[in-house]
C-alpha atoms as a PDB file:
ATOM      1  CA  UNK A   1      90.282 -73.763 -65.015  1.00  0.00           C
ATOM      2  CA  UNK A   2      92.081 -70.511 -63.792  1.00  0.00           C
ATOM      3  CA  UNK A   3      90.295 -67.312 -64.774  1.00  0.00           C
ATOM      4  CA  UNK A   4      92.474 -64.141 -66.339  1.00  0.00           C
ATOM      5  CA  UNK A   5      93.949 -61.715 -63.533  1.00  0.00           C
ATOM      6  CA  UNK A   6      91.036 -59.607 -65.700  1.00  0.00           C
ATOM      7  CA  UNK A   7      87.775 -61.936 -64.905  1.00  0.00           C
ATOM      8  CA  UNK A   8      88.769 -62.361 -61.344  1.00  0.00           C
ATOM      9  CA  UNK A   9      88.661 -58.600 -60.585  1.00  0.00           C
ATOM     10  CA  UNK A  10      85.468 -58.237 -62.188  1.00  0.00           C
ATOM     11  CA  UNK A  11      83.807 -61.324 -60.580  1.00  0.00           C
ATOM     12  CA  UNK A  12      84.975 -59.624 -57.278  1.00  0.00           C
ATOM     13  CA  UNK A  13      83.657 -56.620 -57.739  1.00  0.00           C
ATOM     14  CA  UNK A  14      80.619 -58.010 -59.131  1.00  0.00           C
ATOM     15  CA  UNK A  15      80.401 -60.310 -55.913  1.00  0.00           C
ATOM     16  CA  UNK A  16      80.419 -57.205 -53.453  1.00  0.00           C
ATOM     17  CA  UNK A  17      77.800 -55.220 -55.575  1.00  0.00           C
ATOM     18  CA  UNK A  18      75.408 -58.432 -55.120  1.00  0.00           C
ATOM     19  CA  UNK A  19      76.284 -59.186 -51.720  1.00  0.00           C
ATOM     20  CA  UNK A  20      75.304 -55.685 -50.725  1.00  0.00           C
ATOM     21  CA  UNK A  21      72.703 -54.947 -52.991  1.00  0.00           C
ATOM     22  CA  UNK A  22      70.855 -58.527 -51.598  1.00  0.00           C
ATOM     23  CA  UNK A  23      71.295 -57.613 -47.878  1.00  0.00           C
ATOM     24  CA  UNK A  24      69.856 -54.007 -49.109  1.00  0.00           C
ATOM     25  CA  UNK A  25      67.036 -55.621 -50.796  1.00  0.00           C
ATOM     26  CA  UNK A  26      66.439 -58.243 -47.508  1.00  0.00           C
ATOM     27  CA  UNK A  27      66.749 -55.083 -45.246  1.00  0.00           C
ATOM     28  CA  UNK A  28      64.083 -53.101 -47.119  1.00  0.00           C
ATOM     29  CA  UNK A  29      61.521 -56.011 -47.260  1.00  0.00           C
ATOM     30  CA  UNK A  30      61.338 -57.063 -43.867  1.00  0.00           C
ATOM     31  CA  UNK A  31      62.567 -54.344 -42.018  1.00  0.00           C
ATOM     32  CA  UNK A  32      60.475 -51.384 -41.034  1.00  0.00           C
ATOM     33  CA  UNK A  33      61.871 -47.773 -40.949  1.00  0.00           C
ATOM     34  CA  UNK A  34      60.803 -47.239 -37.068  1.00  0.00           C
ATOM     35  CA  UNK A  35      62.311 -50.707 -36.085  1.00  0.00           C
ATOM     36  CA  UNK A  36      65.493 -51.178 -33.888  1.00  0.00           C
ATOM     37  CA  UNK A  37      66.255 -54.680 -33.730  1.00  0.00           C
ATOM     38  CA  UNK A  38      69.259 -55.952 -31.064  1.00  0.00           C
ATOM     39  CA  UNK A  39      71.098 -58.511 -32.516  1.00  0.00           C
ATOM     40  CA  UNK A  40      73.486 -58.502 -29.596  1.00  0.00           C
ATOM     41  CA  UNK A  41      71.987 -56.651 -26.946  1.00  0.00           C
ATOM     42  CA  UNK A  42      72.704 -52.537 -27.366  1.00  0.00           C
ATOM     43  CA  UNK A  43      76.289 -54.109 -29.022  1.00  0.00           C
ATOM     44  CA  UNK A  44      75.148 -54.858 -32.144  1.00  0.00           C
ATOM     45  CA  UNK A  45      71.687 -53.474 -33.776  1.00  0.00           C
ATOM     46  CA  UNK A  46      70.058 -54.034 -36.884  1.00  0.00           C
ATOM     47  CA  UNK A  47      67.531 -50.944 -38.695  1.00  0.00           C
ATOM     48  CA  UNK A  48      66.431 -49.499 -41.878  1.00  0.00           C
ATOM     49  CA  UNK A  49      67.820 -46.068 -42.589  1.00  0.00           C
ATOM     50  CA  UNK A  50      67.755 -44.215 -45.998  1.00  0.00           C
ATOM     51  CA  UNK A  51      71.173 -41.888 -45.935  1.00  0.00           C
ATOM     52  CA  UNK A  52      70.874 -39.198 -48.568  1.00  0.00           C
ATOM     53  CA  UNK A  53      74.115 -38.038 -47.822  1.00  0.00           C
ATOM     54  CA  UNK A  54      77.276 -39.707 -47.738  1.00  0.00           C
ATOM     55  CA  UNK A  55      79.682 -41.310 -45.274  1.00  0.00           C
ATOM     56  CA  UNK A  56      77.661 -40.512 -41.884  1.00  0.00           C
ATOM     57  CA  UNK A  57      75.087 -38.730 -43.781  1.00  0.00           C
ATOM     58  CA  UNK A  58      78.056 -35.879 -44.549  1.00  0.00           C
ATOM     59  CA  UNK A  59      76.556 -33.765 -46.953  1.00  0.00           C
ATOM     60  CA  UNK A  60      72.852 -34.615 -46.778  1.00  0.00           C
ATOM     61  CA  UNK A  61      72.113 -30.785 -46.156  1.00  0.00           C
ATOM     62  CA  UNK A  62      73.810 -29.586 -49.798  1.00  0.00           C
ATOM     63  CA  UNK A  63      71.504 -27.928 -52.226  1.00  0.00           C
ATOM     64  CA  UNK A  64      70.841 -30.144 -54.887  1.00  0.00           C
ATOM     65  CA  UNK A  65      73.163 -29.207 -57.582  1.00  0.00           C
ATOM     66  CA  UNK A  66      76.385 -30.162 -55.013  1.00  0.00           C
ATOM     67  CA  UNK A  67      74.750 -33.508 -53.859  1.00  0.00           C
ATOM     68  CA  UNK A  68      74.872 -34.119 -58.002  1.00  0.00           C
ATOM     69  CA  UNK A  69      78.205 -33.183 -58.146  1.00  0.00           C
ATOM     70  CA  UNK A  70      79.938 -34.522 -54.672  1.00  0.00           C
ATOM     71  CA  UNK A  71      77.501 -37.692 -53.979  1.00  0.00           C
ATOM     72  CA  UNK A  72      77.091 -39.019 -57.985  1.00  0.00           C
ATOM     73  CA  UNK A  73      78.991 -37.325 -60.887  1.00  0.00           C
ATOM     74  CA  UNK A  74      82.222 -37.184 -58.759  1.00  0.00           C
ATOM     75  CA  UNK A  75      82.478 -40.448 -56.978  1.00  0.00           C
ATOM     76  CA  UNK A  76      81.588 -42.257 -60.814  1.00  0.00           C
ATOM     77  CA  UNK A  77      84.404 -40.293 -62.348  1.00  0.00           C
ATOM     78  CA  UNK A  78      86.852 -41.539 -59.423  1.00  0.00           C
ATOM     79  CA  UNK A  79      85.299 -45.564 -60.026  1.00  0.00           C
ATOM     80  CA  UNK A  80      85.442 -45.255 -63.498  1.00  0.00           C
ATOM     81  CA  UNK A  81      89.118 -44.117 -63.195  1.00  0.00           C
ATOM     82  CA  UNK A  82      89.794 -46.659 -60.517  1.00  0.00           C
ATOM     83  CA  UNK A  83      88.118 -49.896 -62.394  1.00  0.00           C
ATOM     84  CA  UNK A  84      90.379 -48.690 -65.392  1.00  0.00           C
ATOM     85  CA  UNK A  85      93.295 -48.241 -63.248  1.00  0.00           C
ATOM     86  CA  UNK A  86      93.005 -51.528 -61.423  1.00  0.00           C
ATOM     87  CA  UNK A  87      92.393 -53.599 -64.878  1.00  0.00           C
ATOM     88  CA  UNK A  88      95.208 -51.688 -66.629  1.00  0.00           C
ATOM     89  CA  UNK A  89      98.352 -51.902 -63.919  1.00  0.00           C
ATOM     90  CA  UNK A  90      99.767 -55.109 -64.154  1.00  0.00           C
ATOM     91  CA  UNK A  91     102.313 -54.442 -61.296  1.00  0.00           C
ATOM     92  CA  UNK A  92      99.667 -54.272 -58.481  1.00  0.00           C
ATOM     93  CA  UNK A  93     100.607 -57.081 -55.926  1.00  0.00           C
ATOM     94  CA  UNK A  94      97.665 -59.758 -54.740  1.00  0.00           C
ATOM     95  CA  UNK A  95      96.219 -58.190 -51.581  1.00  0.00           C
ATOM     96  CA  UNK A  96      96.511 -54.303 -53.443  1.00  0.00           C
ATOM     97  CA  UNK A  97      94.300 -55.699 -56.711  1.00  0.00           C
ATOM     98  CA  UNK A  98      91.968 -57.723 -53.949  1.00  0.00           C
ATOM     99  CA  UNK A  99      91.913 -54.375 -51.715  1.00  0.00           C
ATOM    100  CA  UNK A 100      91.153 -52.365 -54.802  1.00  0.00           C
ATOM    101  CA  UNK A 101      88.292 -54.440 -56.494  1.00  0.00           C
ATOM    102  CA  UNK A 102      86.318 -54.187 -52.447  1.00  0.00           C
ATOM    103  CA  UNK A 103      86.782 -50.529 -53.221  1.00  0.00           C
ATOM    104  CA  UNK A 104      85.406 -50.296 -56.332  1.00  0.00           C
ATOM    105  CA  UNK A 105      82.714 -53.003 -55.532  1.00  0.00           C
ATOM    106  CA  UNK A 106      81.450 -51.343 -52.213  1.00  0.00           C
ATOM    107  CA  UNK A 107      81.392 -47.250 -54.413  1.00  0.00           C
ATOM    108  CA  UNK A 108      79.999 -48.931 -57.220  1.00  0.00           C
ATOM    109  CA  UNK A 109      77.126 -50.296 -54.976  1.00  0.00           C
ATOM    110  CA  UNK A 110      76.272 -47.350 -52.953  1.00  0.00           C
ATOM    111  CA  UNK A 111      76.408 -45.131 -55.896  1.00  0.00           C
ATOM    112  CA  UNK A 112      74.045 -47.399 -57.288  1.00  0.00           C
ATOM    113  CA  UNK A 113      71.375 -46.552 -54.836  1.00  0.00           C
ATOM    114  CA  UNK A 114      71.669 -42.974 -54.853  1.00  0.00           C
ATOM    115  CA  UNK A 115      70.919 -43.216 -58.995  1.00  0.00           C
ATOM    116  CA  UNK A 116      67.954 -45.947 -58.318  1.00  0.00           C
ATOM    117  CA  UNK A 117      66.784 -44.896 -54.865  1.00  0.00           C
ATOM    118  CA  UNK A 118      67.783 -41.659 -54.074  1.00  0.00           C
ATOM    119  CA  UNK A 119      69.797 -42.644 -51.076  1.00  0.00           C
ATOM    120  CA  UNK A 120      71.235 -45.225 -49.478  1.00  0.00           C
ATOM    121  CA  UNK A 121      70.230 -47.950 -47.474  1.00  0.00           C
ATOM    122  CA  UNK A 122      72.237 -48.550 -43.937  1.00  0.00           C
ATOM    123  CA  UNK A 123      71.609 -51.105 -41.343  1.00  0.00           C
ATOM    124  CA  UNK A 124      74.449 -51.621 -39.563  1.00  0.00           C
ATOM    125  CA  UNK A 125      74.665 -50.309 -35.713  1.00  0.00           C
ATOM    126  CA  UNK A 126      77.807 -51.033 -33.152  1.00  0.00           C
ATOM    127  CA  UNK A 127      77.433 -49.780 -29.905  1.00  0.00           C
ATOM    128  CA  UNK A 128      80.233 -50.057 -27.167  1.00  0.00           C
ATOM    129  CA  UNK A 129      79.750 -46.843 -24.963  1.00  0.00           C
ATOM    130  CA  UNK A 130      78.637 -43.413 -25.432  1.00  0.00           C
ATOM    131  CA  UNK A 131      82.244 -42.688 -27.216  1.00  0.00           C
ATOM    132  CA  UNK A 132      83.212 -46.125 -28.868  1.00  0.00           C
ATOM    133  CA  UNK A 133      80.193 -46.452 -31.813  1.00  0.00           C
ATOM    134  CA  UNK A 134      79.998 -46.467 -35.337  1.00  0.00           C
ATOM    135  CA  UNK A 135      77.393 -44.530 -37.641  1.00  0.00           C
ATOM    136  CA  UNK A 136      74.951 -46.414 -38.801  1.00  0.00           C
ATOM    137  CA  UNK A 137      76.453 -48.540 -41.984  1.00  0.00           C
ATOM    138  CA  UNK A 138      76.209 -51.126 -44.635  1.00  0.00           C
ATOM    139  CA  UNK A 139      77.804 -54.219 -46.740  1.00  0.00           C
ATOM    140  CA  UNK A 140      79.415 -51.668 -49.256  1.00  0.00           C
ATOM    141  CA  UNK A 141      80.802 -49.589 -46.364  1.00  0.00           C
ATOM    142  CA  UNK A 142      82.329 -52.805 -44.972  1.00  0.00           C
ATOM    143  CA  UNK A 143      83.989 -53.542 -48.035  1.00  0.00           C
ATOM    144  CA  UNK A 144      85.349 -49.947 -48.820  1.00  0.00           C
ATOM    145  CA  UNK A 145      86.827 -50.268 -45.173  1.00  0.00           C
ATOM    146  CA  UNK A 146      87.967 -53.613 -45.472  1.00  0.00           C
ATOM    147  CA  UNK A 147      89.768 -52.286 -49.031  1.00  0.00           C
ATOM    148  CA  UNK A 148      91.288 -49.303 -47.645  1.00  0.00           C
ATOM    149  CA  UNK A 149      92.743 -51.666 -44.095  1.00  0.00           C
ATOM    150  CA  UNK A 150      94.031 -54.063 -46.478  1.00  0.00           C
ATOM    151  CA  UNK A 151      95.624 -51.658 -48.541  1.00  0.00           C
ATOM    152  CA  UNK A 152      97.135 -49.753 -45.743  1.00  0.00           C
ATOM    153  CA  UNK A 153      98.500 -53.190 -44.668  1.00  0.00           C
ATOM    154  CA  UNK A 154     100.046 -54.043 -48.030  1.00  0.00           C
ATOM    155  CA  UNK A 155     101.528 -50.865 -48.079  1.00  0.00           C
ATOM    156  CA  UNK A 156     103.100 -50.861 -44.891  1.00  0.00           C
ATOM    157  CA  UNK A 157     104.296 -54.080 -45.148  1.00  0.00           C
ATOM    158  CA  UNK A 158     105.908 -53.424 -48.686  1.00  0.00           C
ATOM    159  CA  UNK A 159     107.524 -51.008 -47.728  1.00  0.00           C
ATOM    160  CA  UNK A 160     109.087 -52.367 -44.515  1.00  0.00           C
ATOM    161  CA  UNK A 161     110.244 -55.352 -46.942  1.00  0.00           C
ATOM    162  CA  UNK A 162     111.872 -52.587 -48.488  1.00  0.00           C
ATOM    163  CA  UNK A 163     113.596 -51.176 -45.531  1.00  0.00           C
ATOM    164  CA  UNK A 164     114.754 -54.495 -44.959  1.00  0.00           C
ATOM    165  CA  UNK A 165     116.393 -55.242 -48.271  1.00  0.00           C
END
């Protein structure tokens, strides 16, 4: 049975809500706030932080009022216009509509938690040297990233087929 171009971009983004919302859930069950834990050595660390800003905890200072606007009514408007977007344009290639749905799976996830929680939870910690590290991220954030790479690849490659022709 093949599933409508329609069901498969829902199930997607459906399947990276649950995927990060479960590792959330795990995260805040077993581990504490004070822990570090080393996965792989300094490399690769696991811990529970509660971000009540955004990306890198940007905007965590704002008065109230802007965190409603920037961090919840804001980034719903943009999903709700990108889940319409991605249902309604049928000329999206593959790998864009797959890129998209991580998107809109990974904002619609982290959004989630700042209406149910307040914030939102990050575990995630790569360390390589004092200047090669990440901030301290989560499932959602890996799919948002792994959308936007993907997208920037399916762009660039369309339009070098383009060039060629």
């Amino acid at each position: 049975m093949k599933l409508s171009r329609n069901a498969g971009v829902i199930l997607l983004i459906i399947f990276n809500i649950a995927i990060d919302q479960i590792s959330k859930i795990i995260v805040r069950d077993t581990i504490d706030p004070s822990e570090r834990i080393q996965v792989i050595g300094n490399f690769f660390q696991m811990m529970n932080v509660e971000n009540t800003g955004a990306f890198l905890g940007m905007g965590s200072d704002m008065n109230p009022t802007l965190k409603l606007i920037f961090l919840l009514i804001l980034p719903i408007a943009v999903l709700g216009y990108l889940v319409y977007y991605i249902i309604t344009n049928k000329a999206l290639d593959k790998l864009s509509l797959i890129a998209l749905a991580f998107i809109a799976g990974g904002g619609i996830a982290n959004v989630y938690d700042r209406i149910v929680y307040g914030s939102v939870t990050d575990f995630f910690y790569l360390y390589i040297n004092d200047t090669l590290r990440t901030g301290i991220f989560n499932v959602a954030d890996m799919s948002v990233t792994f959308g936007m790479l993907a997208l920037l690849f399916t762009t660039i490659f369309n339009n070098k087929k383009k060039e060629i022709a």
